[in-house]
PDB file of N, CA and C in Angstrom:
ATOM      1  N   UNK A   1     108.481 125.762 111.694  1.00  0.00           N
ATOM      2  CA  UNK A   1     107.920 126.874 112.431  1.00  0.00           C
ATOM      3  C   UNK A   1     106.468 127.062 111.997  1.00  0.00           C
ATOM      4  N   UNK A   2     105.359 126.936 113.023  1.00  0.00           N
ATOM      5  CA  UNK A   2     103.989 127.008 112.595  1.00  0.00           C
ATOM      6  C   UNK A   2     103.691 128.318 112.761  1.00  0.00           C
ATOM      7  N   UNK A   3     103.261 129.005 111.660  1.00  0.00           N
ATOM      8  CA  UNK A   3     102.656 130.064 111.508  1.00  0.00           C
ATOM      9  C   UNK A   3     101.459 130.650 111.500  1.00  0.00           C
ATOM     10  N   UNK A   4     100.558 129.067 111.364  1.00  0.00           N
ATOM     11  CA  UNK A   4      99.176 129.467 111.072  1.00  0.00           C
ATOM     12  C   UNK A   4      98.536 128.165 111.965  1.00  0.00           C
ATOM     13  N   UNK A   5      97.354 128.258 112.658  1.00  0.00           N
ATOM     14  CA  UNK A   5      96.302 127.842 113.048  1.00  0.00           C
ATOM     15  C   UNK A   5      96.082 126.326 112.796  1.00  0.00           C
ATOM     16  N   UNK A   6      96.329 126.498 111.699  1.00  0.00           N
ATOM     17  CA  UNK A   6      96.351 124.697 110.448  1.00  0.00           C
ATOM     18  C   UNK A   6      97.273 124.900 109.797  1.00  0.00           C
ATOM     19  N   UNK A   7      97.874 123.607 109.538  1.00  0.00           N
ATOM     20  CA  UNK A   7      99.309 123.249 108.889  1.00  0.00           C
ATOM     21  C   UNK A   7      98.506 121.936 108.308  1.00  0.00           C
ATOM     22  N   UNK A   8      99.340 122.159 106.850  1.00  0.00           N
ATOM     23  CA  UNK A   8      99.596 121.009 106.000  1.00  0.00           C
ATOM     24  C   UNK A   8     101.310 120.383 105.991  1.00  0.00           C
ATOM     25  N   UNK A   9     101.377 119.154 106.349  1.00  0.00           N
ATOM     26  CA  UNK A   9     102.783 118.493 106.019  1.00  0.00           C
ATOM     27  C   UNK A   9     102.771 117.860 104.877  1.00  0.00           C
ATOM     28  N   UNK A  10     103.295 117.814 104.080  1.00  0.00           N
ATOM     29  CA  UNK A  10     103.721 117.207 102.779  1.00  0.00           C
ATOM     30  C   UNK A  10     105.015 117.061 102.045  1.00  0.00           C
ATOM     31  N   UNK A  11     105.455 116.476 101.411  1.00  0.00           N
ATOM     32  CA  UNK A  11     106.510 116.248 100.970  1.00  0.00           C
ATOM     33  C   UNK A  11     106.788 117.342  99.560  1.00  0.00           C
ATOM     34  N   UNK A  12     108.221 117.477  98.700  1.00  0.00           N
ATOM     35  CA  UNK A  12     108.148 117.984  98.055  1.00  0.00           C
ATOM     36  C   UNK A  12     107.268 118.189  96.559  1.00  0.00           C
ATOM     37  N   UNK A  13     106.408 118.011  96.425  1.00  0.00           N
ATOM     38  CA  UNK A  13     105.736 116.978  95.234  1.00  0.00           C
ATOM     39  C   UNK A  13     104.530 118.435  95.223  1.00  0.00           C
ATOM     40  N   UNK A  14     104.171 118.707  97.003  1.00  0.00           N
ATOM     41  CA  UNK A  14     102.938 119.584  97.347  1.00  0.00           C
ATOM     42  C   UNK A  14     103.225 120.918  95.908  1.00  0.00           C
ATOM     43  N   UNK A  15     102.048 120.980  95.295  1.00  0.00           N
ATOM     44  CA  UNK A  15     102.253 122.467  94.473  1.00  0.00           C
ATOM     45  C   UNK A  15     101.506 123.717  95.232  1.00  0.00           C
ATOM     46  N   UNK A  16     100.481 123.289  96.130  1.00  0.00           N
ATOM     47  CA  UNK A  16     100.185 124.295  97.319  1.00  0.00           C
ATOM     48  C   UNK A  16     101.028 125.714  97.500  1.00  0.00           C
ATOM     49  N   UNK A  17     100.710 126.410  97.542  1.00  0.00           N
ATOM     50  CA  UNK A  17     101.566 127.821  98.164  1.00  0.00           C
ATOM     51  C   UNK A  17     100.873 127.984  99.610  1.00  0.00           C
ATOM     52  N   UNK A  18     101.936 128.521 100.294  1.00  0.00           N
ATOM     53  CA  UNK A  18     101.588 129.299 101.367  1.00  0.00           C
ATOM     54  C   UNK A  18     101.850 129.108 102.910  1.00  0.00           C
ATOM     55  N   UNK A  19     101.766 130.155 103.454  1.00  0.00           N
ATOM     56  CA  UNK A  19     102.336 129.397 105.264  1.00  0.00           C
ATOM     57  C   UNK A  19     101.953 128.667 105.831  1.00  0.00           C
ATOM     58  N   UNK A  20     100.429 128.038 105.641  1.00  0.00           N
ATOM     59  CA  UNK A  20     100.155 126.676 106.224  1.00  0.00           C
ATOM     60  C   UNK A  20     100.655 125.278 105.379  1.00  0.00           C
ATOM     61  N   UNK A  21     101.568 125.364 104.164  1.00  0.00           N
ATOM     62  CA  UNK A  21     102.077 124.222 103.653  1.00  0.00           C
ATOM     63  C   UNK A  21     103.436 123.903 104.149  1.00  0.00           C
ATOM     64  N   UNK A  22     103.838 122.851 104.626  1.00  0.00           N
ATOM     65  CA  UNK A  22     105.308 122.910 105.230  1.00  0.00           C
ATOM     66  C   UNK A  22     105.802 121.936 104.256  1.00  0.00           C
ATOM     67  N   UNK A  23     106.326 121.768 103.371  1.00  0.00           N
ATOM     68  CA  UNK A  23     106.900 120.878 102.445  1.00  0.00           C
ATOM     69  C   UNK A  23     108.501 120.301 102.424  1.00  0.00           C
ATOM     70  N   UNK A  24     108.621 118.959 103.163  1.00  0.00           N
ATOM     71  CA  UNK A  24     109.354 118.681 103.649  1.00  0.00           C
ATOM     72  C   UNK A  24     110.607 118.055 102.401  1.00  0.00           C
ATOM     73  N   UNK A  25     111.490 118.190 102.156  1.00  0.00           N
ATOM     74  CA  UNK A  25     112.548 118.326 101.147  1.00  0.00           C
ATOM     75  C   UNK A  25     112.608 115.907 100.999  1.00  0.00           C
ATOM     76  N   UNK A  26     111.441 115.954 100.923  1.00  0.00           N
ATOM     77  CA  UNK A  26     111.725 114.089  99.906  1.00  0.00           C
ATOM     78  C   UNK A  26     110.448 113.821  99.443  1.00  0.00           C
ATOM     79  N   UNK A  27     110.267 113.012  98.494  1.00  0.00           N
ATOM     80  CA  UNK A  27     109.068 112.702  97.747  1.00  0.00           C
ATOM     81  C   UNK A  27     108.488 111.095  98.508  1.00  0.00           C
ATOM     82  N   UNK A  28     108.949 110.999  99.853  1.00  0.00           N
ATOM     83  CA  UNK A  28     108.411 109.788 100.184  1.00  0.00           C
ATOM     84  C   UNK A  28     107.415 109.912 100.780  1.00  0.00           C
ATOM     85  N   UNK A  29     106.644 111.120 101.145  1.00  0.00           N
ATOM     86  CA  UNK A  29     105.566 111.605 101.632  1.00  0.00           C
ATOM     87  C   UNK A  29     104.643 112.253 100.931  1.00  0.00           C
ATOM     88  N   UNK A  30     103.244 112.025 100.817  1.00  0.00           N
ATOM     89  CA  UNK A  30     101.948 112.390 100.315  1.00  0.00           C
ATOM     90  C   UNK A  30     101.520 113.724 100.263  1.00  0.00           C
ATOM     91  N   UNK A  31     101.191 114.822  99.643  1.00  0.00           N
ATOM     92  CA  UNK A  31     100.524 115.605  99.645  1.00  0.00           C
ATOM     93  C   UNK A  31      99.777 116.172 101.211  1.00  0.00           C
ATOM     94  N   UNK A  32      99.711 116.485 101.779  1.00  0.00           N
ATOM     95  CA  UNK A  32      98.656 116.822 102.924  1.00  0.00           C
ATOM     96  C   UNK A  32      99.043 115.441 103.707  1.00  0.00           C
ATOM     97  N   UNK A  33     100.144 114.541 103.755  1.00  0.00           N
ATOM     98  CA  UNK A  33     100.381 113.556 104.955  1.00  0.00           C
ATOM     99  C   UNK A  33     100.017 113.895 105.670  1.00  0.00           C
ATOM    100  N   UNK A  34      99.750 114.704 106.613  1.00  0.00           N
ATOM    101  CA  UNK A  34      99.538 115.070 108.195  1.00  0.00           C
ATOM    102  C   UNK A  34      99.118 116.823 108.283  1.00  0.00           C
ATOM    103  N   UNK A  35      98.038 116.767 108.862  1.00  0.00           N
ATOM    104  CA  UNK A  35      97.554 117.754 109.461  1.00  0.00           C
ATOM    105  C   UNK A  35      97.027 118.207 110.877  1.00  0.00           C
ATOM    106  N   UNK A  36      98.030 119.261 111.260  1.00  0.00           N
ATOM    107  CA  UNK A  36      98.521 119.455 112.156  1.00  0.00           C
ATOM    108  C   UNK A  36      97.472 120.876 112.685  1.00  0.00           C
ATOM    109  N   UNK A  37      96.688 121.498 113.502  1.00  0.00           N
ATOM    110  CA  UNK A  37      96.013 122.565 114.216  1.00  0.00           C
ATOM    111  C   UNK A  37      96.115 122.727 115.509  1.00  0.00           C
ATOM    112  N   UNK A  38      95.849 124.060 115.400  1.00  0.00           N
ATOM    113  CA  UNK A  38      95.832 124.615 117.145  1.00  0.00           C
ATOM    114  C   UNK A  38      94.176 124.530 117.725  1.00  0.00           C
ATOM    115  N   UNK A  39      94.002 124.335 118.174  1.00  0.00           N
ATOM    116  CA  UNK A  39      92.772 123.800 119.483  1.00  0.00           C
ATOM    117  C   UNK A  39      92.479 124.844 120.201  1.00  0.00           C
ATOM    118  N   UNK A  40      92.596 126.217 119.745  1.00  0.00           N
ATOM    119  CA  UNK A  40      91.870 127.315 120.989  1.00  0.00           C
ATOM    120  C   UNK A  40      91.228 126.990 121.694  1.00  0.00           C
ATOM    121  N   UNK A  41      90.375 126.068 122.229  1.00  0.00           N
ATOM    122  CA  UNK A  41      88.836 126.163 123.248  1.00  0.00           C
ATOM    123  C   UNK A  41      89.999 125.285 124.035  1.00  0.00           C
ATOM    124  N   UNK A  42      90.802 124.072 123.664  1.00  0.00           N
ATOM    125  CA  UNK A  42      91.664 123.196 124.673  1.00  0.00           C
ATOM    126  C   UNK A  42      92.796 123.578 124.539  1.00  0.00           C
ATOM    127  N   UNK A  43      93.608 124.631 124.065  1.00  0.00           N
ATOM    128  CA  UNK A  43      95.427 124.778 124.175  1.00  0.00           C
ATOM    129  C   UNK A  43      95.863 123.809 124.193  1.00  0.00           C
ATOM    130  N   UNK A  44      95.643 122.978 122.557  1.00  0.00           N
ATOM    131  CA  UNK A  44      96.129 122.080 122.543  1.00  0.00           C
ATOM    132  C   UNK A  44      96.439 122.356 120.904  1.00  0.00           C
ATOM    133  N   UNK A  45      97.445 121.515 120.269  1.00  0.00           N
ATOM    134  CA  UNK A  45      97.604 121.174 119.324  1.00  0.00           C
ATOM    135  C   UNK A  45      97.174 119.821 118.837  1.00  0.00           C
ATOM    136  N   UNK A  46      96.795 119.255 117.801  1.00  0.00           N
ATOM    137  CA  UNK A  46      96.139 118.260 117.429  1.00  0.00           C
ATOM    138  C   UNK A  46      96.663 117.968 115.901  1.00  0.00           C
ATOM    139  N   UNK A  47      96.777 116.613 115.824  1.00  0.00           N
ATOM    140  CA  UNK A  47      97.031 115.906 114.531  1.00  0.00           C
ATOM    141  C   UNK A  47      96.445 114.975 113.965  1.00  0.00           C
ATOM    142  N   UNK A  48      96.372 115.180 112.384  1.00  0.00           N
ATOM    143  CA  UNK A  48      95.211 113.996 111.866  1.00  0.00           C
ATOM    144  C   UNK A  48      96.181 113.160 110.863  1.00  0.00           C
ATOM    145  N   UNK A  49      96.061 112.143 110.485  1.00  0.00           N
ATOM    146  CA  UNK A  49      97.116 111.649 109.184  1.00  0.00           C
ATOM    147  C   UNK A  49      96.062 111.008 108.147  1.00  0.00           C
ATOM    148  N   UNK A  50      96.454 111.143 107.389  1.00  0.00           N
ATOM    149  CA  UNK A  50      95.982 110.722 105.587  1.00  0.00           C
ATOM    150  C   UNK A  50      96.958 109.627 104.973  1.00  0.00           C
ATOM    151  N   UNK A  51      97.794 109.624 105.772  1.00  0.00           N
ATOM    152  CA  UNK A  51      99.077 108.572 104.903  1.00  0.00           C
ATOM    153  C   UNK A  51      99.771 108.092 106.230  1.00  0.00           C
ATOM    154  N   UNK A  52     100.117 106.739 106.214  1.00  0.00           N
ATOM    155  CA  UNK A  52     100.895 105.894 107.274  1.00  0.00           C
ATOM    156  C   UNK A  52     101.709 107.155 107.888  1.00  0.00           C
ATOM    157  N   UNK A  53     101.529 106.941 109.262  1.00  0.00           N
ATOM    158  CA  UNK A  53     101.673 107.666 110.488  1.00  0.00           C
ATOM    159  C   UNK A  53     101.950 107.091 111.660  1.00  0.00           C
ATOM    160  N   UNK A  54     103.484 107.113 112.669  1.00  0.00           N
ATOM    161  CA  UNK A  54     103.373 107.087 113.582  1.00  0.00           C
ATOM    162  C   UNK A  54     103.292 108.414 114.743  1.00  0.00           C
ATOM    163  N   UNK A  55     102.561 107.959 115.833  1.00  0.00           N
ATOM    164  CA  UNK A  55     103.031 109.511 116.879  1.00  0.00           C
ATOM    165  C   UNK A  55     103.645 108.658 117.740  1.00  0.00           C
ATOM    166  N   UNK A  56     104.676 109.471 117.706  1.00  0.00           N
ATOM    167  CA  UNK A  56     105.821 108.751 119.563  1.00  0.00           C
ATOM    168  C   UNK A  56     105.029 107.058 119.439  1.00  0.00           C
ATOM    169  N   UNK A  57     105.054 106.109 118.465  1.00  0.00           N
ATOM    170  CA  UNK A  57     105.315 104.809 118.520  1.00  0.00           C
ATOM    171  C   UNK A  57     103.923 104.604 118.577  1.00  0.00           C
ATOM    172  N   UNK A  58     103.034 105.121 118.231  1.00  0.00           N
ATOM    173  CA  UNK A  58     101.627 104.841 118.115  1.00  0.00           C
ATOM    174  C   UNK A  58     101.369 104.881 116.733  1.00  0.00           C
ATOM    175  N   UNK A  59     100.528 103.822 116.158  1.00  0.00           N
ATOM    176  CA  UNK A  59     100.009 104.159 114.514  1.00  0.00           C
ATOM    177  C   UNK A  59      98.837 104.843 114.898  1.00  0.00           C
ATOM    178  N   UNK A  60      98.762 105.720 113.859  1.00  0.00           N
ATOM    179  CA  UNK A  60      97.561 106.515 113.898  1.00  0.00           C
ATOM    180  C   UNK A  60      96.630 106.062 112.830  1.00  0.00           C
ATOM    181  N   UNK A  61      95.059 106.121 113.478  1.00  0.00           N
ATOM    182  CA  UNK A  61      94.224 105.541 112.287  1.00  0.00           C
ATOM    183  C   UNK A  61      94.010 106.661 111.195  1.00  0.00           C
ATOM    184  N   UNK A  62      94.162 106.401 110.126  1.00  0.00           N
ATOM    185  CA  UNK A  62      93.864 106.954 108.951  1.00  0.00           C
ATOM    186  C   UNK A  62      92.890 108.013 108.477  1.00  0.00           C
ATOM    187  N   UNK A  63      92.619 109.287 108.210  1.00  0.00           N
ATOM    188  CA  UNK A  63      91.203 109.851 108.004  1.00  0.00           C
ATOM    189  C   UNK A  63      91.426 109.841 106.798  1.00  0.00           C
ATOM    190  N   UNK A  64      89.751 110.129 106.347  1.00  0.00           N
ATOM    191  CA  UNK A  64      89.462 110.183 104.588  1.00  0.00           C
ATOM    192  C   UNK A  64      88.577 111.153 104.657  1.00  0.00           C
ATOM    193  N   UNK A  65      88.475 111.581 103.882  1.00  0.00           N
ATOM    194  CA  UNK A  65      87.229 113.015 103.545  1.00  0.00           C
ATOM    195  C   UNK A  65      86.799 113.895 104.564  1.00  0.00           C
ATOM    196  N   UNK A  66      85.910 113.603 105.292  1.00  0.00           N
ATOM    197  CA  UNK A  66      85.052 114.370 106.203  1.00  0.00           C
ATOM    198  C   UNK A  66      85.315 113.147 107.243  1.00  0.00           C
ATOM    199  N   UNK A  67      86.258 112.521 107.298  1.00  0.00           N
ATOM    200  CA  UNK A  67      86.335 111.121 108.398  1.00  0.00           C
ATOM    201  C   UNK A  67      87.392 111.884 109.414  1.00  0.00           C
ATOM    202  N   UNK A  68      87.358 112.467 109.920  1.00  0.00           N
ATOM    203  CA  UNK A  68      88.687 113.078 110.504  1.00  0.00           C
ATOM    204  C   UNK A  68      89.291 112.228 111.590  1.00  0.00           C
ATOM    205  N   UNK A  69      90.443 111.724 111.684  1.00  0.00           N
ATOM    206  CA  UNK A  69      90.401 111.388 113.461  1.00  0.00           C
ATOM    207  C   UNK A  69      91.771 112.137 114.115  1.00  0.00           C
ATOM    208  N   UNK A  70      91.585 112.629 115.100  1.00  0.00           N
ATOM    209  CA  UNK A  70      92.013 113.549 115.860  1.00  0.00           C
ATOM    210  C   UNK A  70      93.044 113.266 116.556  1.00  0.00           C
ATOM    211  N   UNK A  71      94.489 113.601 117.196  1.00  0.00           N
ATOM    212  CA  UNK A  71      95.064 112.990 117.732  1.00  0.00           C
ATOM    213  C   UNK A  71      95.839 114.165 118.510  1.00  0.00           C
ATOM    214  N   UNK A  72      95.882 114.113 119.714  1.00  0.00           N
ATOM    215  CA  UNK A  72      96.666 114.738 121.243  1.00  0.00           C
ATOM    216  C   UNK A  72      97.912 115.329 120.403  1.00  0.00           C
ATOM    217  N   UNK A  73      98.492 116.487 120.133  1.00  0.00           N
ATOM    218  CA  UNK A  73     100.186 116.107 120.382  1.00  0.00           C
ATOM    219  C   UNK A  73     100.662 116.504 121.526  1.00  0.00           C
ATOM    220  N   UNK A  74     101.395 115.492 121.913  1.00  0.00           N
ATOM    221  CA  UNK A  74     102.135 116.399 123.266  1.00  0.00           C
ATOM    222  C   UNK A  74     103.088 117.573 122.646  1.00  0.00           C
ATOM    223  N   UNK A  75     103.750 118.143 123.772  1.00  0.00           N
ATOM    224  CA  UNK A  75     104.801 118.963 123.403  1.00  0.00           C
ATOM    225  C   UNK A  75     105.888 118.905 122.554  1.00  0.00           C
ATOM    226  N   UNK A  76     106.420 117.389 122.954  1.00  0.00           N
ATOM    227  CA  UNK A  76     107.319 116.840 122.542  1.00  0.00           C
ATOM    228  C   UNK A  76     106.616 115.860 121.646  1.00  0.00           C
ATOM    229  N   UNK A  77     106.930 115.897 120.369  1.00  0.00           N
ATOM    230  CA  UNK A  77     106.215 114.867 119.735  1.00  0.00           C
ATOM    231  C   UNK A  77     107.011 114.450 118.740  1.00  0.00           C
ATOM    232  N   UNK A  78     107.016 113.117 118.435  1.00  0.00           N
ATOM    233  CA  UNK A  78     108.233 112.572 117.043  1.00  0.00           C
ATOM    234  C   UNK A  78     107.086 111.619 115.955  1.00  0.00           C
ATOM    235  N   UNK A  79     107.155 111.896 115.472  1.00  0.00           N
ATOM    236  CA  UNK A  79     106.072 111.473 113.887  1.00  0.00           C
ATOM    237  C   UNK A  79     107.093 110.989 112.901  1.00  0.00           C
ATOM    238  N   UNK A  80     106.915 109.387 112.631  1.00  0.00           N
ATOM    239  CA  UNK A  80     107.378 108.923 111.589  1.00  0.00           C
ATOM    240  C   UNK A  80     106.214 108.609 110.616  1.00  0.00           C
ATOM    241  N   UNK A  81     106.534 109.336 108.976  1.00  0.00           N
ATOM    242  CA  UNK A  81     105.671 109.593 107.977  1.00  0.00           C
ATOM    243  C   UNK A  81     105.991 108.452 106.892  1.00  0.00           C
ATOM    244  N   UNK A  82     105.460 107.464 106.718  1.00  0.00           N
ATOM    245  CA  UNK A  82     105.323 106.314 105.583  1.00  0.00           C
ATOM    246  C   UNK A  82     106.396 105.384 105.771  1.00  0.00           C
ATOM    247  N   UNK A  83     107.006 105.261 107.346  1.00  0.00           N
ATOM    248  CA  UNK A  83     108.189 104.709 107.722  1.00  0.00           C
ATOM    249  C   UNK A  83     109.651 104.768 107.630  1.00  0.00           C
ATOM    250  N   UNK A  84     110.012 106.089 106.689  1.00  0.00           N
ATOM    251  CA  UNK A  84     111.167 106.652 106.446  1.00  0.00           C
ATOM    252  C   UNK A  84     111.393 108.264 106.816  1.00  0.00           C
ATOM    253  N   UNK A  85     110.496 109.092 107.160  1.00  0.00           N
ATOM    254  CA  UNK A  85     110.926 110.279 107.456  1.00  0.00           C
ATOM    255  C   UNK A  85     110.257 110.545 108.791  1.00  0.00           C
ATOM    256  N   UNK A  86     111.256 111.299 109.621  1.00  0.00           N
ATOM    257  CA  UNK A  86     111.080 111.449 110.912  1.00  0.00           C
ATOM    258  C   UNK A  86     110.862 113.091 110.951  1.00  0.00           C
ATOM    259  N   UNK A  87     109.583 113.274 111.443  1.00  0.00           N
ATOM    260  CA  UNK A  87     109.232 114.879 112.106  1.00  0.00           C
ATOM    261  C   UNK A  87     109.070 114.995 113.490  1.00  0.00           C
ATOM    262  N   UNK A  88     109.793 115.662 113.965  1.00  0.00           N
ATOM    263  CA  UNK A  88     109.855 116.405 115.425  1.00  0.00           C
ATOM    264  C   UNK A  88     109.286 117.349 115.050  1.00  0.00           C
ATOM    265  N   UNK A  89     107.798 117.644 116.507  1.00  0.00           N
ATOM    266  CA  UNK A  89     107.319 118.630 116.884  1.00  0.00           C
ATOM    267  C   UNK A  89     107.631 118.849 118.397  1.00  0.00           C
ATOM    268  N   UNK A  90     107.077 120.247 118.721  1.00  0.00           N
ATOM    269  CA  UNK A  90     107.427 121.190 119.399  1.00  0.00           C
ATOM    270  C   UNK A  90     107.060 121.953 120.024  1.00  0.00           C
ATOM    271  N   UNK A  91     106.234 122.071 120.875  1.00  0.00           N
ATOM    272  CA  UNK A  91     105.441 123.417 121.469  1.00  0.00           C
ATOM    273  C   UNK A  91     106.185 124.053 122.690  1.00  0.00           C
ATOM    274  N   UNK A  92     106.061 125.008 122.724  1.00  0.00           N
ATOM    275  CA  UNK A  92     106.170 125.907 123.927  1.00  0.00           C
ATOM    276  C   UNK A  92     105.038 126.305 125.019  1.00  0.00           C
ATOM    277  N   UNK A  93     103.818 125.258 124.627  1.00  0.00           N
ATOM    278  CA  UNK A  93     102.301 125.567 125.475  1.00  0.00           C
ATOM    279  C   UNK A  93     102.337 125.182 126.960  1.00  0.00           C
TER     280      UNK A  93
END
């Protein structure tokens, strides 16, 4: 359930507090794996990955620092994170 604007996905490992950390219950995922925002100006949601990433069967290229790269989610969206954990997203937009 996204609560905030920007979301961090990470695995259990994250020591982060707070409602934009979603910390997913296995250690096979990275710190900040995937970051996930809402797009006010486009009503869109958008995703970036830091750690091996698929969206719905697409690899996503990698960002580093200030390298961001940006990615569509549809509504329906299925994200496999380092090739073993599967995230379903979700919008109601």
């Amino acid at each position: 359930n996204m609560q905030e604007n920007y979301v961090y996905v990470s695995g259990n490992a994250e020591t982060r507090e707070g409602k934009q950390f979603i910390k997913l219950p296995t250690a096979n995922i990275s710190d900040g794996h995937i970051h996930i925002k809402y797009d006010s100006s486009e009503n869109k949601f958008k995703i970036a990955a830091y750690a091996p990433t698929v969206l719905n069967e697409r690899q996503l290229q990698l960002s580093s620092g200030g390298n961001v790269h940006w990615y569509d989610l549809s509504a329906e969206s299925r994200m496999l994170l380092n090739g073993n954990t599967m995230v379903i997203f979700s919008s109601m937009l």
